[in-house]
C-alpha atoms as a PDB file:
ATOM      1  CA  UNK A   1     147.276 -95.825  15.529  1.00  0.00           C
ATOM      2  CA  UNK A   2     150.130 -97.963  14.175  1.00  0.00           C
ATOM      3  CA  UNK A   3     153.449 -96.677  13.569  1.00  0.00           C
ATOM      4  CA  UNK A   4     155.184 -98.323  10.128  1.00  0.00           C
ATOM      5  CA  UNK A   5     158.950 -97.251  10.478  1.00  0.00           C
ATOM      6  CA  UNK A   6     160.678 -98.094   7.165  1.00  0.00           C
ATOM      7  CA  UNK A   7     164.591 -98.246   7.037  1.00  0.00           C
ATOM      8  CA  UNK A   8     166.096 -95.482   4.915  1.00  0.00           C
ATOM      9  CA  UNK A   9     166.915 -96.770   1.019  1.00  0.00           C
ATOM     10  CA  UNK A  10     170.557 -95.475   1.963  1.00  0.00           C
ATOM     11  CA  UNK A  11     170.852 -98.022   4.551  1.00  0.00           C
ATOM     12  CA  UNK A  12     169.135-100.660   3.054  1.00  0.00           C
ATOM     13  CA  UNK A  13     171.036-100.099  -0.713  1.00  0.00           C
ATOM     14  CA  UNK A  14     174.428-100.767   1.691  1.00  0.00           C
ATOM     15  CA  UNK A  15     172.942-103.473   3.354  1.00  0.00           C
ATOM     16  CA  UNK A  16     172.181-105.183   0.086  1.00  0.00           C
ATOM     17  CA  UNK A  17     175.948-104.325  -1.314  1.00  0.00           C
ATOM     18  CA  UNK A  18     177.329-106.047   1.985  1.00  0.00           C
ATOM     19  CA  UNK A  19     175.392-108.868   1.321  1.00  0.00           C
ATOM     20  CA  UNK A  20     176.254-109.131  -2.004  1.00  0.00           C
ATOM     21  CA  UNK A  21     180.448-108.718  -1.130  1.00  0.00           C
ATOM     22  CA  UNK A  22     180.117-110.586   1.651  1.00  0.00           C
ATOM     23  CA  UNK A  23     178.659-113.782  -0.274  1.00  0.00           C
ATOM     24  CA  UNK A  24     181.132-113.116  -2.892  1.00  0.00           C
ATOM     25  CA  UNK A  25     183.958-113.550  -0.390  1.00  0.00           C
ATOM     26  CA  UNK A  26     182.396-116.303   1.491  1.00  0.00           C
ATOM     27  CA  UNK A  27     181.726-118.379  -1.355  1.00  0.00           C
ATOM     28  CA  UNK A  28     184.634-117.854  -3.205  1.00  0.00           C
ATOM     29  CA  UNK A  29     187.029-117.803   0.051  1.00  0.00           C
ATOM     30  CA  UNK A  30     185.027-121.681   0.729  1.00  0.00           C
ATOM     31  CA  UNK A  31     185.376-123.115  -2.382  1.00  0.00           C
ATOM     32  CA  UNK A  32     189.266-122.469  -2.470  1.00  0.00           C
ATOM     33  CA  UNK A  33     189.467-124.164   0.998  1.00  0.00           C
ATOM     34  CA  UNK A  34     187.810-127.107   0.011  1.00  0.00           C
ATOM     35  CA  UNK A  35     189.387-127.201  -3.401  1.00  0.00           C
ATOM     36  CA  UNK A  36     193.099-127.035  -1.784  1.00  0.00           C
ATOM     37  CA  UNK A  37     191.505-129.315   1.372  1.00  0.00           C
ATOM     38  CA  UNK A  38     190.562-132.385  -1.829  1.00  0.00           C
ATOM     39  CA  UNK A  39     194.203-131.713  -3.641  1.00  0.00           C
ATOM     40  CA  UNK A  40     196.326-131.674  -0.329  1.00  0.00           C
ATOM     41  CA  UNK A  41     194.266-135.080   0.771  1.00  0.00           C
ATOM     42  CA  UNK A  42     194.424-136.983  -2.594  1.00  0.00           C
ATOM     43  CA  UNK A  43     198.203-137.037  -2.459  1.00  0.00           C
ATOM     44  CA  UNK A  44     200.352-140.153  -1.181  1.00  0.00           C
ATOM     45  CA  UNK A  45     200.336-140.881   2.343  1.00  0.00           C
ATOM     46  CA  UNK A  46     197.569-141.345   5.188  1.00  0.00           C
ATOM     47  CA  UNK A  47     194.626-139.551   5.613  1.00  0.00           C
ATOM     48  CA  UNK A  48     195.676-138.143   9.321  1.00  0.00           C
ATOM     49  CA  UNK A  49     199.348-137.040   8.348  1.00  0.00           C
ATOM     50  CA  UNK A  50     197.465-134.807   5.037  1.00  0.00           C
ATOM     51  CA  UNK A  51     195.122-133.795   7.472  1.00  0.00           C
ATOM     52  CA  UNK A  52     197.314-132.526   9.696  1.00  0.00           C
ATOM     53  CA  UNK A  53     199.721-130.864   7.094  1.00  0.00           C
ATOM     54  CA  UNK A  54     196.971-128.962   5.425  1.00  0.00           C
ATOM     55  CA  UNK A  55     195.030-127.460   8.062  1.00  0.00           C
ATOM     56  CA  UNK A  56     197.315-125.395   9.510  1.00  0.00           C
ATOM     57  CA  UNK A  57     197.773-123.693   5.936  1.00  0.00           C
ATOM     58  CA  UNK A  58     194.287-123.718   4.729  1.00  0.00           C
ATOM     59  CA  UNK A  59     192.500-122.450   8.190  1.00  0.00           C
ATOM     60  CA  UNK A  60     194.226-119.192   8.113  1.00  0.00           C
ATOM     61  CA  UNK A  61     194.014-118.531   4.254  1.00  0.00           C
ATOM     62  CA  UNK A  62     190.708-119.579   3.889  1.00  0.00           C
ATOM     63  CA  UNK A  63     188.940-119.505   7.309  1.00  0.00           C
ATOM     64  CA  UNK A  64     189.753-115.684   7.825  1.00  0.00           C
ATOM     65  CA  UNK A  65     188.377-114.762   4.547  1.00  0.00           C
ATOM     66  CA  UNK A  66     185.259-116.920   5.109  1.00  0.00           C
ATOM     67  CA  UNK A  67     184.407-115.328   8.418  1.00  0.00           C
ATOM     68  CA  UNK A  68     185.060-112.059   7.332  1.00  0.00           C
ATOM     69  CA  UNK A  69     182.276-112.763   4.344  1.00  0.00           C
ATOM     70  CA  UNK A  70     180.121-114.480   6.870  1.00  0.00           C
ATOM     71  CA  UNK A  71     180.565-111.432   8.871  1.00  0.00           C
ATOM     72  CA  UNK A  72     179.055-108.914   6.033  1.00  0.00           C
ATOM     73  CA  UNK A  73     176.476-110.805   4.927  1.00  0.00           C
ATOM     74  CA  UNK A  74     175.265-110.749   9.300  1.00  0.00           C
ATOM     75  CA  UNK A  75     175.520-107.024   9.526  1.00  0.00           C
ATOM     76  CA  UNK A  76     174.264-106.417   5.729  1.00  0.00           C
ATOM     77  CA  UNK A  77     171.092-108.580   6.890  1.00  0.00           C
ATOM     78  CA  UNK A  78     170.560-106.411  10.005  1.00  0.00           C
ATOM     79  CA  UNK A  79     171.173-103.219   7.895  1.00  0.00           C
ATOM     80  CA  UNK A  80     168.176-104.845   5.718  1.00  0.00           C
ATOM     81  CA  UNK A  81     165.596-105.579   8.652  1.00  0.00           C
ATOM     82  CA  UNK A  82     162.322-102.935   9.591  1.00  0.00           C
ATOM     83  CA  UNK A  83     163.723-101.806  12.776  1.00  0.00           C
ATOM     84  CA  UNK A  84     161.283-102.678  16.065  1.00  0.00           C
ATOM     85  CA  UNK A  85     158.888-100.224  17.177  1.00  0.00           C
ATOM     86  CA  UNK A  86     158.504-100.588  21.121  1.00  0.00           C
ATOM     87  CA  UNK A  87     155.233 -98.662  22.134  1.00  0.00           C
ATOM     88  CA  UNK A  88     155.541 -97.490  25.945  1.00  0.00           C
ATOM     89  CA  UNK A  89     152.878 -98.808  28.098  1.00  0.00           C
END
Protein backbone atom coordinates (compact mmCIF):
# COMPACT_ATOMS: atom_id res chain seq x y z
CA UNK A 1 0.00 0.00 0.00
CA UNK A 2 1.68 3.27 -1.01
CA UNK A 3 0.91 6.45 0.52
CA UNK A 4 0.93 9.59 -2.25
CA UNK A 5 0.90 12.77 0.07
CA UNK A 6 0.30 15.81 -2.18
CA UNK A 7 1.10 19.39 -0.81
CA UNK A 8 -2.01 21.51 -0.35
CA UNK A 9 -2.70 24.01 -3.64
CA UNK A 10 -2.64 26.80 -0.81
CA UNK A 11 0.85 26.08 -0.08
CA UNK A 12 2.03 25.34 -3.28
CA UNK A 13 0.05 28.65 -5.06
CA UNK A 14 2.44 30.69 -2.26
CA UNK A 15 5.28 28.78 -3.02
CA UNK A 16 4.97 29.61 -6.69
CA UNK A 17 4.25 33.56 -5.80
CA UNK A 18 7.61 33.46 -3.67
CA UNK A 19 9.31 32.16 -6.42
CA UNK A 20 8.05 34.40 -8.72
CA UNK A 21 8.92 37.77 -6.19
CA UNK A 22 11.82 36.36 -5.21
CA UNK A 23 13.30 36.06 -8.92
CA UNK A 24 11.91 39.39 -9.56
CA UNK A 25 14.04 40.86 -6.78
CA UNK A 26 17.02 38.79 -7.44
CA UNK A 27 17.24 39.54 -10.94
CA UNK A 28 16.43 42.93 -10.90
CA UNK A 29 18.44 43.67 -7.48
CA UNK A 30 21.69 41.78 -9.80
CA UNK A 31 21.44 43.53 -12.76
CA UNK A 32 21.58 47.03 -10.94
CA UNK A 33 24.77 45.80 -9.15
CA UNK A 34 26.47 44.90 -12.09
CA UNK A 35 25.15 47.80 -14.09
CA UNK A 36 26.51 50.43 -11.31
CA UNK A 37 29.71 47.75 -10.77
CA UNK A 38 30.55 48.46 -15.17
CA UNK A 39 29.77 52.48 -14.74
CA UNK A 40 31.77 52.95 -11.38
CA UNK A 41 34.82 50.81 -13.16
CA UNK A 42 34.80 52.51 -16.63
CA UNK A 43 35.62 55.86 -15.06
CA UNK A 44 39.30 57.40 -14.89
CA UNK A 45 41.66 55.90 -12.63
CA UNK A 46 42.94 52.20 -11.83
CA UNK A 47 41.07 49.27 -11.73
CA UNK A 48 41.91 48.52 -7.78
CA UNK A 49 41.18 52.19 -6.48
CA UNK A 50 37.30 51.81 -8.54
CA UNK A 51 37.20 48.59 -7.11
CA UNK A 52 37.64 49.53 -3.90
CA UNK A 53 35.39 52.73 -4.03
CA UNK A 54 32.44 50.88 -5.37
CA UNK A 55 32.10 47.91 -3.36
CA UNK A 56 31.50 49.22 -0.28
CA UNK A 57 28.37 51.09 -1.89
CA UNK A 58 27.14 48.48 -4.20
CA UNK A 59 27.44 45.30 -1.63
CA UNK A 60 24.96 46.71 0.71
CA UNK A 61 22.45 48.16 -1.93
CA UNK A 62 22.54 45.40 -4.07
CA UNK A 63 23.84 42.32 -2.15
CA UNK A 64 21.00 42.62 0.57
CA UNK A 65 18.34 42.76 -1.96
CA UNK A 66 19.87 39.83 -3.91
CA UNK A 67 19.99 37.54 -0.92
CA UNK A 68 16.80 38.42 0.25
CA UNK A 69 15.40 37.25 -3.47
CA UNK A 70 17.70 34.31 -3.33
CA UNK A 71 16.19 33.67 -0.04
CA UNK A 72 12.37 33.41 -1.45
CA UNK A 73 12.94 31.68 -4.30
CA UNK A 74 14.83 28.68 -1.46
CA UNK A 75 11.83 28.61 0.77
CA UNK A 76 9.20 29.10 -2.26
CA UNK A 77 11.01 25.86 -3.78
CA UNK A 78 10.62 23.91 -0.51
CA UNK A 79 6.98 25.21 -0.17
CA UNK A 80 6.72 23.55 -3.86
CA UNK A 81 8.31 19.99 -3.06
CA UNK A 82 5.92 16.50 -2.25
CA UNK A 83 6.80 16.31 1.29
CA UNK A 84 8.71 12.73 2.34
CA UNK A 85 6.73 9.96 3.52
CA UNK A 86 8.91 7.92 6.15
CA UNK A 87 7.17 4.44 6.63
CA UNK A 88 8.12 2.99 10.23
CA UNK A 89 9.80 -0.26 10.11
Amino acid sequence: MTADRERSPVAALLGWLLIAVGGLIATTAGACSVFALAVALSGGGTFIDSLGTALPIILPVGGIPLAIGVGLIVLGRRMCARPKITTPD
